[in-house]
N, C-alpha and C. Protein backbone atom coordinates (compact mmCIF):
# COMPACT_ATOMS: atom_id res chain seq x y z
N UNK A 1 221.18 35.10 62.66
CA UNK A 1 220.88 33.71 63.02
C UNK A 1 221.97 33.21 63.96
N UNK A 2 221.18 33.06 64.82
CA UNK A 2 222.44 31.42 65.75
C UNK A 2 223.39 30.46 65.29
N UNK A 3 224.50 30.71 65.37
CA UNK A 3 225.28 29.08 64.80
C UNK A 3 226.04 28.60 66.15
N UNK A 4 225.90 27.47 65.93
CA UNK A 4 226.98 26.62 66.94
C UNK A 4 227.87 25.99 66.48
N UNK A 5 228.89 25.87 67.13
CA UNK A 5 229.87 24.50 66.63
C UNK A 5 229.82 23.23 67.27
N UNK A 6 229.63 21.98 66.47
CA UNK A 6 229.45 20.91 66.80
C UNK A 6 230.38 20.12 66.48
N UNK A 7 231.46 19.42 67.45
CA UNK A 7 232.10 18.48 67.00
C UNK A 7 231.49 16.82 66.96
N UNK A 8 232.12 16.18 65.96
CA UNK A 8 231.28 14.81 65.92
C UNK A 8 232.86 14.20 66.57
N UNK A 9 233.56 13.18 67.45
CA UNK A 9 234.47 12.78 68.38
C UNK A 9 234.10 11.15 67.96
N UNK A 10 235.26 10.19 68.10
CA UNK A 10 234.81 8.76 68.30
C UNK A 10 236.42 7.92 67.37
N UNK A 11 236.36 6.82 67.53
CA UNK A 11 237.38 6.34 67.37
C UNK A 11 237.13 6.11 65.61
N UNK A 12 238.17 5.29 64.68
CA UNK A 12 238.33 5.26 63.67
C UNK A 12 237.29 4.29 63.02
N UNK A 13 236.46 4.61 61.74
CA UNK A 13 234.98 3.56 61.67
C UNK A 13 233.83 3.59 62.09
N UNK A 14 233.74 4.19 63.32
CA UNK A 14 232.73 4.09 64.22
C UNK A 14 231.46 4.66 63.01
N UNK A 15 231.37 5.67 62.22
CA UNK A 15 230.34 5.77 61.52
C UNK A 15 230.44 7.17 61.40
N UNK A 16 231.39 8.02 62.21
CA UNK A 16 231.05 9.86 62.00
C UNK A 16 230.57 10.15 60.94
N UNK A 17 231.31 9.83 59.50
CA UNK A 17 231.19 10.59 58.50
C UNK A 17 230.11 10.35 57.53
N UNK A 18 229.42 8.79 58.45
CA UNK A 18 227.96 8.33 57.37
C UNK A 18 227.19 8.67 58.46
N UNK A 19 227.24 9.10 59.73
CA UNK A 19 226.41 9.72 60.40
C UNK A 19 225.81 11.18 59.83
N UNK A 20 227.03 11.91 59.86
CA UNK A 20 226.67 13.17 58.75
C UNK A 20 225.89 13.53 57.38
N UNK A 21 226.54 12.30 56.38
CA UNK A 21 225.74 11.89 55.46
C UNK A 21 224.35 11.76 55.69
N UNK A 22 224.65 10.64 56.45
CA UNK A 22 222.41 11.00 56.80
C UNK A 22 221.89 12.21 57.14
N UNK A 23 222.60 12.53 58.34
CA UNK A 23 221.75 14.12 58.96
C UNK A 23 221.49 14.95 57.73
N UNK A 24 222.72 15.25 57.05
CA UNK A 24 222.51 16.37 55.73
C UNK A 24 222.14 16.27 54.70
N UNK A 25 221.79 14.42 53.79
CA UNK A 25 221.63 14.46 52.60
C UNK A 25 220.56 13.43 52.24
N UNK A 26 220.24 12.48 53.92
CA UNK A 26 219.29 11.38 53.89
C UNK A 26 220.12 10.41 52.88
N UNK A 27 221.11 9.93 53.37
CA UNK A 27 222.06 8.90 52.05
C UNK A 27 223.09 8.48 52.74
N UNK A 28 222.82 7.26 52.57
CA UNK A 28 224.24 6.52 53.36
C UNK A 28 225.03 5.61 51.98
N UNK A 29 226.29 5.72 52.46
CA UNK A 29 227.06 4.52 50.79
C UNK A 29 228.28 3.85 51.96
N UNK A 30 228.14 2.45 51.46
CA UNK A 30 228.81 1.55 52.17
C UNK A 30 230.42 1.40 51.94
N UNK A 31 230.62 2.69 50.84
CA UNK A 31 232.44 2.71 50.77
C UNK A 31 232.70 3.68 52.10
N UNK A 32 233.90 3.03 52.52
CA UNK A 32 234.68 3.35 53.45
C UNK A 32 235.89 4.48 53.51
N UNK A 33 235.21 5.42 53.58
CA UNK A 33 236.33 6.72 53.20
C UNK A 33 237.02 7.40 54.42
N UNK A 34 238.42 7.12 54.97
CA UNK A 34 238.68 7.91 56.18
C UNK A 34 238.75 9.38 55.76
N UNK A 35 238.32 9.81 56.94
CA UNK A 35 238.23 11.31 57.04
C UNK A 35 240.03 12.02 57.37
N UNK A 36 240.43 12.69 56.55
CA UNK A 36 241.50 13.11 57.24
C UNK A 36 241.89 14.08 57.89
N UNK A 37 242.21 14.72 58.87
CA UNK A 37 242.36 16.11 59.56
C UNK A 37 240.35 16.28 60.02
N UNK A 38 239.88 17.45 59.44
CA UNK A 38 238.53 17.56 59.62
C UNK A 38 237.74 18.17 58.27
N UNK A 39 236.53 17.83 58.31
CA UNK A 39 235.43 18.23 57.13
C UNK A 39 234.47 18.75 57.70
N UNK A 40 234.20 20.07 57.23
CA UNK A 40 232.99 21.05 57.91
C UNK A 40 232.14 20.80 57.39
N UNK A 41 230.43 20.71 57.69
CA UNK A 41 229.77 20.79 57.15
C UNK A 41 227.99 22.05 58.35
N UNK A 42 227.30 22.43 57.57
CA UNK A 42 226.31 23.34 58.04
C UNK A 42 225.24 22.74 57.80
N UNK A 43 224.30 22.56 58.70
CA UNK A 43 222.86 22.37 58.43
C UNK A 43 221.88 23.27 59.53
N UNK A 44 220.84 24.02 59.00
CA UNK A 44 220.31 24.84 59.79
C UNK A 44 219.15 24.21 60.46
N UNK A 45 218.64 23.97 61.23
CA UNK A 45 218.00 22.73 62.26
C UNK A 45 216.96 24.18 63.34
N UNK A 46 215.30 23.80 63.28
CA UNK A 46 214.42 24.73 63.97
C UNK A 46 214.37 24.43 65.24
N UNK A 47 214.54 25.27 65.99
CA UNK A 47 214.28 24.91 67.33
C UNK A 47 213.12 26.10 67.88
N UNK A 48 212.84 25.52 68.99
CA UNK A 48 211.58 26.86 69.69
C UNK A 48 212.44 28.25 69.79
N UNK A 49 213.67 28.07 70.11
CA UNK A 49 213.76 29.37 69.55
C UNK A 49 214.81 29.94 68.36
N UNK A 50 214.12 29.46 67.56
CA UNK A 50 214.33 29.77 66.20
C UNK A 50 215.29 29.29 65.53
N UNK A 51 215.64 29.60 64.22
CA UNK A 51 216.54 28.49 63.49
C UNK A 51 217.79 28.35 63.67
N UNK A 52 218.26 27.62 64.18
CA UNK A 52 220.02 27.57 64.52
C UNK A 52 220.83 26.63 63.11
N UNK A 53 222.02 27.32 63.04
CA UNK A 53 222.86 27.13 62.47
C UNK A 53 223.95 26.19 63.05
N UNK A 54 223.76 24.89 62.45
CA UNK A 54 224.59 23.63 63.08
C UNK A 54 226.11 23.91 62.67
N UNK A 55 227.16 24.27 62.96
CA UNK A 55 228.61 23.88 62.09
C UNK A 55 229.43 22.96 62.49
N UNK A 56 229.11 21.44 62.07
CA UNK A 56 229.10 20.53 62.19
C UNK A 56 230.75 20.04 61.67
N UNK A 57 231.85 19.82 62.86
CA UNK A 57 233.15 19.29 62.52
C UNK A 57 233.15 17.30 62.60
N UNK A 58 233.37 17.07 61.87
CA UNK A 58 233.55 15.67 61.43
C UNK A 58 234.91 15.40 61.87
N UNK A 59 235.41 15.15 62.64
CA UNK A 59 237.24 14.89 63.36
C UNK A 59 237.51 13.55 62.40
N UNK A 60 239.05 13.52 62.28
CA UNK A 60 238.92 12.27 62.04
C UNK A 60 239.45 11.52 62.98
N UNK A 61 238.79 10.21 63.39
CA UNK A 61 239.17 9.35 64.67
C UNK A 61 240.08 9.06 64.79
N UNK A 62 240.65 8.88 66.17
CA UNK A 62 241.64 8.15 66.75
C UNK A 62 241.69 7.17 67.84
N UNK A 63 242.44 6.95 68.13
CA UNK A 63 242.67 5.83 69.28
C UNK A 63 241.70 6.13 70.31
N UNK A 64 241.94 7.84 70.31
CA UNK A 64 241.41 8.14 71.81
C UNK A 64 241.56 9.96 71.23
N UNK A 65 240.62 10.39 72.27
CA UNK A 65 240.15 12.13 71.92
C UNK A 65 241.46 12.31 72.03
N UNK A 66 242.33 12.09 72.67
CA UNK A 66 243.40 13.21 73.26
C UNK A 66 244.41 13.29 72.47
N UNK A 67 244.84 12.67 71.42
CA UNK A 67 245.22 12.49 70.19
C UNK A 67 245.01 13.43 69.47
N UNK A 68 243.12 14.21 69.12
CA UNK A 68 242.82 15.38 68.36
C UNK A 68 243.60 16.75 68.75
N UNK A 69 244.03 17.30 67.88
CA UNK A 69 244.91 18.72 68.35
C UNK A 69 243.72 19.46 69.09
N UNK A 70 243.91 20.04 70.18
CA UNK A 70 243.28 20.69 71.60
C UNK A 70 241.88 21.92 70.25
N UNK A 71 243.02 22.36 69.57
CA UNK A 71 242.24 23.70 69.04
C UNK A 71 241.31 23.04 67.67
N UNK A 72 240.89 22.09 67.27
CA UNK A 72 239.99 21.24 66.82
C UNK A 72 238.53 21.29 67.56
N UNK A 73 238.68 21.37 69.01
CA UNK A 73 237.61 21.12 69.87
C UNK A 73 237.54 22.49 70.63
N UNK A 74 238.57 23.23 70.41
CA UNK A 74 238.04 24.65 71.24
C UNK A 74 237.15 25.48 70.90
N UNK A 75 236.36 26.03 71.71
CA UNK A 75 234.80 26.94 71.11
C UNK A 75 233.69 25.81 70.79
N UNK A 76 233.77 24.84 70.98
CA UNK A 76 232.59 23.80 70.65
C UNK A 76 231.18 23.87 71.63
N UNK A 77 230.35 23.91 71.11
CA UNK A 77 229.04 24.18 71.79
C UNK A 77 228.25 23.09 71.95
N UNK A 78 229.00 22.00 71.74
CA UNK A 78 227.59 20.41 71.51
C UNK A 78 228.86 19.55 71.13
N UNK A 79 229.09 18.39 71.45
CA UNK A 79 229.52 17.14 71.06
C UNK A 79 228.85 15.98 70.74
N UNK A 80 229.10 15.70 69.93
CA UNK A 80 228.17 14.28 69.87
C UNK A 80 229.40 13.08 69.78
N UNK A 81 229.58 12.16 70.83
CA UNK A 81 230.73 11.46 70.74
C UNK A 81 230.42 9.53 70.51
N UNK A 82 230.84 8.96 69.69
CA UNK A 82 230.31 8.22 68.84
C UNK A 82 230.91 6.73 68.85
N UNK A 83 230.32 5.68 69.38
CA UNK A 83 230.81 4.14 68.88
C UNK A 83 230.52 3.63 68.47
N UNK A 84 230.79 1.99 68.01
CA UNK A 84 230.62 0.87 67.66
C UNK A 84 229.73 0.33 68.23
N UNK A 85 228.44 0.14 68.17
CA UNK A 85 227.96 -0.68 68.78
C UNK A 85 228.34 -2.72 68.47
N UNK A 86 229.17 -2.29 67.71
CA UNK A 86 229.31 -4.06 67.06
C UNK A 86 231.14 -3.78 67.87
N UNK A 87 231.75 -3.56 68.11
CA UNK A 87 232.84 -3.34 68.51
C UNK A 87 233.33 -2.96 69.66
N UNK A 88 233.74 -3.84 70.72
CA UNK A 88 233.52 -3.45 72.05
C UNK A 88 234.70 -2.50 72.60
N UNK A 89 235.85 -2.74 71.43
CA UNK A 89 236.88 -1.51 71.47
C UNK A 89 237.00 -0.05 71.56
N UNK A 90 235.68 0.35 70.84
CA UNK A 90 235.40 1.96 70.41
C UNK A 90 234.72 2.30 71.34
N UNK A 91 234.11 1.69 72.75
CA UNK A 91 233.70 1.90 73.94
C UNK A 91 234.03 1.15 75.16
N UNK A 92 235.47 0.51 75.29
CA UNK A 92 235.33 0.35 76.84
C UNK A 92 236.24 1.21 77.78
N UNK A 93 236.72 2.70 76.85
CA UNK A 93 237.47 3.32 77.97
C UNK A 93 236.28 4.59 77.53
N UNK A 94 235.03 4.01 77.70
CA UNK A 94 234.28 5.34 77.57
C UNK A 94 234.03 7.10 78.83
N UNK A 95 234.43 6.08 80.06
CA UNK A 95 234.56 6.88 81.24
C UNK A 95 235.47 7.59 81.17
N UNK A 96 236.70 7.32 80.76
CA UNK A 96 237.67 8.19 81.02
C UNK A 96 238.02 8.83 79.74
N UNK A 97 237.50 8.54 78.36
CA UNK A 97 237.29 9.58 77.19
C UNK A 97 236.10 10.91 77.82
N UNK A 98 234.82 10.70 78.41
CA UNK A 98 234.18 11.84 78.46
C UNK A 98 234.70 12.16 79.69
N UNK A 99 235.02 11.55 80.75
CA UNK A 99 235.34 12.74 81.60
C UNK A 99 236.80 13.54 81.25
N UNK A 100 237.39 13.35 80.47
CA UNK A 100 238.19 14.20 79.74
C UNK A 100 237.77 15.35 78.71
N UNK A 101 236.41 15.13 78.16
CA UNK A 101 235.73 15.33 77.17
C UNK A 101 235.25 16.77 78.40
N UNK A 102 234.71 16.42 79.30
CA UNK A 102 233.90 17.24 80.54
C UNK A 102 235.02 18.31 80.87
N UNK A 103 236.05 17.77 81.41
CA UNK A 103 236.70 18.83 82.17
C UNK A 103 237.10 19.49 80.92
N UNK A 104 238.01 19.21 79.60
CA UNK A 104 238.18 20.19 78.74
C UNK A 104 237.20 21.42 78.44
N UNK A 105 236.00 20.62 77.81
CA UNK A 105 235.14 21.83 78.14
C UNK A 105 233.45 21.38 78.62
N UNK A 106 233.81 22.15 79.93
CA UNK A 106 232.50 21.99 80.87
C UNK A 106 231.28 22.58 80.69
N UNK A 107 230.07 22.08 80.83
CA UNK A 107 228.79 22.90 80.37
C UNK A 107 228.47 22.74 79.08
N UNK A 108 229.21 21.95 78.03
CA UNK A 108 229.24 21.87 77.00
C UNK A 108 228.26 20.14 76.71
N UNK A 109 227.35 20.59 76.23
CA UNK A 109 226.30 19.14 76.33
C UNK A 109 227.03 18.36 75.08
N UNK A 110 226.76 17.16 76.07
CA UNK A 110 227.39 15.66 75.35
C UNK A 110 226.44 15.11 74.54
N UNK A 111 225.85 14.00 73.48
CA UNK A 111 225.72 12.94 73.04
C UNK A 111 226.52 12.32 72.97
N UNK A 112 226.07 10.92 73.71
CA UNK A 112 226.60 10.11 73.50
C UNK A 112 225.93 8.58 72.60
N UNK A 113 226.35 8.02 71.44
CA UNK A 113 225.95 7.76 70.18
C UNK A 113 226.45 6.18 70.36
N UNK A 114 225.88 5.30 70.36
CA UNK A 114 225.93 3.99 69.81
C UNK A 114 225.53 3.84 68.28
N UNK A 115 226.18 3.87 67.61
CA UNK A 115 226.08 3.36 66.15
C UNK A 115 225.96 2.15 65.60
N UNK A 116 225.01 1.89 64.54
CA UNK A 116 225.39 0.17 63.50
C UNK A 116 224.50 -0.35 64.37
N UNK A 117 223.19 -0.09 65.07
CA UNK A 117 222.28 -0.55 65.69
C UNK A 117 221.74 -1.88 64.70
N UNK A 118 221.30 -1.15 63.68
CA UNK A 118 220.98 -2.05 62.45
C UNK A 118 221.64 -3.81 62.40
N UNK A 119 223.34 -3.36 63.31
CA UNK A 119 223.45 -4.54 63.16
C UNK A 119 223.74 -5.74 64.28
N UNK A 120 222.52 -5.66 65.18
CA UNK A 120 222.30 -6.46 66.30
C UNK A 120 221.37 -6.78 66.65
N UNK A 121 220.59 -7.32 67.12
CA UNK A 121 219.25 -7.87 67.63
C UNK A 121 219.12 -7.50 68.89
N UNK A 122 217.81 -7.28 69.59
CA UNK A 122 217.90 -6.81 71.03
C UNK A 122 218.10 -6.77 71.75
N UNK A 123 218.49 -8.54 71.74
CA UNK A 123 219.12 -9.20 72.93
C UNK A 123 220.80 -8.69 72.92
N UNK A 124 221.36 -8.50 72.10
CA UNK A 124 222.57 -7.99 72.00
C UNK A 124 222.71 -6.43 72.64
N UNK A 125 221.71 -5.47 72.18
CA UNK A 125 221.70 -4.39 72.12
C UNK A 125 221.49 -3.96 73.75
N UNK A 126 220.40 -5.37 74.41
CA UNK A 126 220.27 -4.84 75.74
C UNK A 126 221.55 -5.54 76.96
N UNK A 127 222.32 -6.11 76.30
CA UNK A 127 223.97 -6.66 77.14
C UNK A 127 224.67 -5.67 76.81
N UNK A 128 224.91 -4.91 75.83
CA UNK A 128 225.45 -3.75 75.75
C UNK A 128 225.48 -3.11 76.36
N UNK A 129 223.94 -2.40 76.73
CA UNK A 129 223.86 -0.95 77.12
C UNK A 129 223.92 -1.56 79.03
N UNK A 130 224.18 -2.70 79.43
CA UNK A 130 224.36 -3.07 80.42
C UNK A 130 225.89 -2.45 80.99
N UNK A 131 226.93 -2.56 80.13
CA UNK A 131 228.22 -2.50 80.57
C UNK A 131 228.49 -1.15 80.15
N UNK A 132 227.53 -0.29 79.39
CA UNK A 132 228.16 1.48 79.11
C UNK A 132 228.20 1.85 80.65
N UNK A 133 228.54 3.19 80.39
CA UNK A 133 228.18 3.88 82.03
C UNK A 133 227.28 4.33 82.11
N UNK A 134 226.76 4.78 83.08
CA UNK A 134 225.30 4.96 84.09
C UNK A 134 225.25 6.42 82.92
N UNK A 135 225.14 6.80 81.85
CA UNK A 135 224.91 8.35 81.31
C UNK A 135 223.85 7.61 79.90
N UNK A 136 223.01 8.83 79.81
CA UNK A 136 222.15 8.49 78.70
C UNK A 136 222.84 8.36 77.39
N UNK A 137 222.52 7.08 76.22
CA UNK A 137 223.25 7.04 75.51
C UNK A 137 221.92 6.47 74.18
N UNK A 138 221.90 7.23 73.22
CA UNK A 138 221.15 6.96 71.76
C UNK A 138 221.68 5.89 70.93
N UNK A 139 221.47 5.01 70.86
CA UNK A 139 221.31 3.72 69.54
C UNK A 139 220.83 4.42 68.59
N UNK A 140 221.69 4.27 67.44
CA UNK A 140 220.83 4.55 66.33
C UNK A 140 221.83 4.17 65.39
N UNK A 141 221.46 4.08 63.78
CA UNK A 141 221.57 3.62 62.78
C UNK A 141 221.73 4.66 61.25
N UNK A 142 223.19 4.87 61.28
CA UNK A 142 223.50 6.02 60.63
C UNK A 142 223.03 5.15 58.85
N UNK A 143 223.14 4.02 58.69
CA UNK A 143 222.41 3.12 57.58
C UNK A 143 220.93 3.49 57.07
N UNK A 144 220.53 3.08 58.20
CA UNK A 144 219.09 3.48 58.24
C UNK A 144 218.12 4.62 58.21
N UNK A 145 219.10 5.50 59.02
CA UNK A 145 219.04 6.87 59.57
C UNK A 145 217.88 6.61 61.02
N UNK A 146 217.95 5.73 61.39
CA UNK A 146 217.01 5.56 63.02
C UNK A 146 217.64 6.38 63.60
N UNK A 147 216.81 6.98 64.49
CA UNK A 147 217.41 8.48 65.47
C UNK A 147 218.28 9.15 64.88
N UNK A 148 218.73 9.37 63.87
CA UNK A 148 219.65 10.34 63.28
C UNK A 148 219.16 11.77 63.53
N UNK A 149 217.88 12.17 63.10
CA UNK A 149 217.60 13.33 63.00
C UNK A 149 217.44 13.83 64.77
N UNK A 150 216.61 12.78 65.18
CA UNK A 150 216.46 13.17 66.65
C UNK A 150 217.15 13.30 67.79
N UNK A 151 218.85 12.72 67.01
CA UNK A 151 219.61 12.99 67.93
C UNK A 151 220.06 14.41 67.73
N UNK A 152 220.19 14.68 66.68
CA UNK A 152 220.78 16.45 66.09
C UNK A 152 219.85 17.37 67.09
N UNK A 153 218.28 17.07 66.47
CA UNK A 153 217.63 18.02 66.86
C UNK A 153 217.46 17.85 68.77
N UNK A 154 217.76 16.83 69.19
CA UNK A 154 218.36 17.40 70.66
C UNK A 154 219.19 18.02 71.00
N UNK A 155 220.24 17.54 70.74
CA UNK A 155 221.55 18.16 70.69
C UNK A 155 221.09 20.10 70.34
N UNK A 156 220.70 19.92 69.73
CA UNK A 156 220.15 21.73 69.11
C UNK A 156 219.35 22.32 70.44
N UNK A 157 218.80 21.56 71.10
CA UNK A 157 217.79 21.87 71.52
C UNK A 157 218.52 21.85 73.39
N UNK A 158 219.53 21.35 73.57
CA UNK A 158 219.86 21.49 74.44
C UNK A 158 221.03 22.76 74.70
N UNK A 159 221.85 22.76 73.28
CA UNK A 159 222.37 24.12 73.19
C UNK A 159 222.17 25.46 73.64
N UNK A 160 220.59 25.39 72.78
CA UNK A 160 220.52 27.06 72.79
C UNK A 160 219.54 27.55 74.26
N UNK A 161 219.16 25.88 75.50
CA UNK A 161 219.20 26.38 76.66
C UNK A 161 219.74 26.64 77.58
């Protein structure tokens, strides 16, 4: 079987570790547990060509990627890199987090993740996505689990082409 390594990237809160929770167990809990160093977790996810093996690193956030020790993120096959959508802190140096994210390692497909959708109304949600940068970016609701699954199973799906 196929496995990849997936790092989950994003500042402190943003939602990584109840993002995960949903993908793997359909369960979100509103205590607040920092992640320390990193937590592995596996979920095997179907794609057209055939079942891949997710190995899913949960970082724990910081200020900024460059903070994470280099060999945390080396060999990574998929990122999914993750904000606040209620917090305009955890995304306004988003340009110069992924193009750091890019040149470290190139060819390596991004998500990029607006989180806590759940907690804004549309009109909010569409002034937002006004000031991200010009790159495709998923809203979704690690609470809820909105796009949770469908962001993985892209992410999978862009991997193994």
């Amino acid at each position: 079987m196929n496995s990849k390594k997936v790092i989950l990237l994003g500042k402190y809160g943003v939602g990584k570790t109840s993002l995960i929770r949903q993908f793997m167990h359909k369960e979100f809990s509103d205590a607040y547990l920092t992640t320390i160093g990193v937590k592995i977790e596996k979920k095997i996810v179907t794609t057209n060509e055939g079942p891949l093996a997710m190995i899913i690193w949960d970082i724990a956030g910081e200020s900024s990627h460059r903070k994470i020790p280099p060999s945390y993120k080396l060999g990574s096959q998929g990122i999914i890199y993750v904000f606040d959508l209620s917090r305009l802190s955890t995304y306004e140096a988003l340009d110069r987090e992924l193009s750091d994210l890019k040149t470290l390692l190139p060819n390596v497909p991004i998500s990029l993740v607006g989180n806590k959708k759940d907690l804004l109304n549309e009109k909010d949600l569409d002034t937002i996505a006004a000031k991200l940068p010009l790159v495709d970016v998923t809203f979704i609701s690690a609470r809820t689990g909105e796009n949770v699954e469908k962001l993985f199973h892209d992410l999978a799906l862009a991997m193994v082409r």
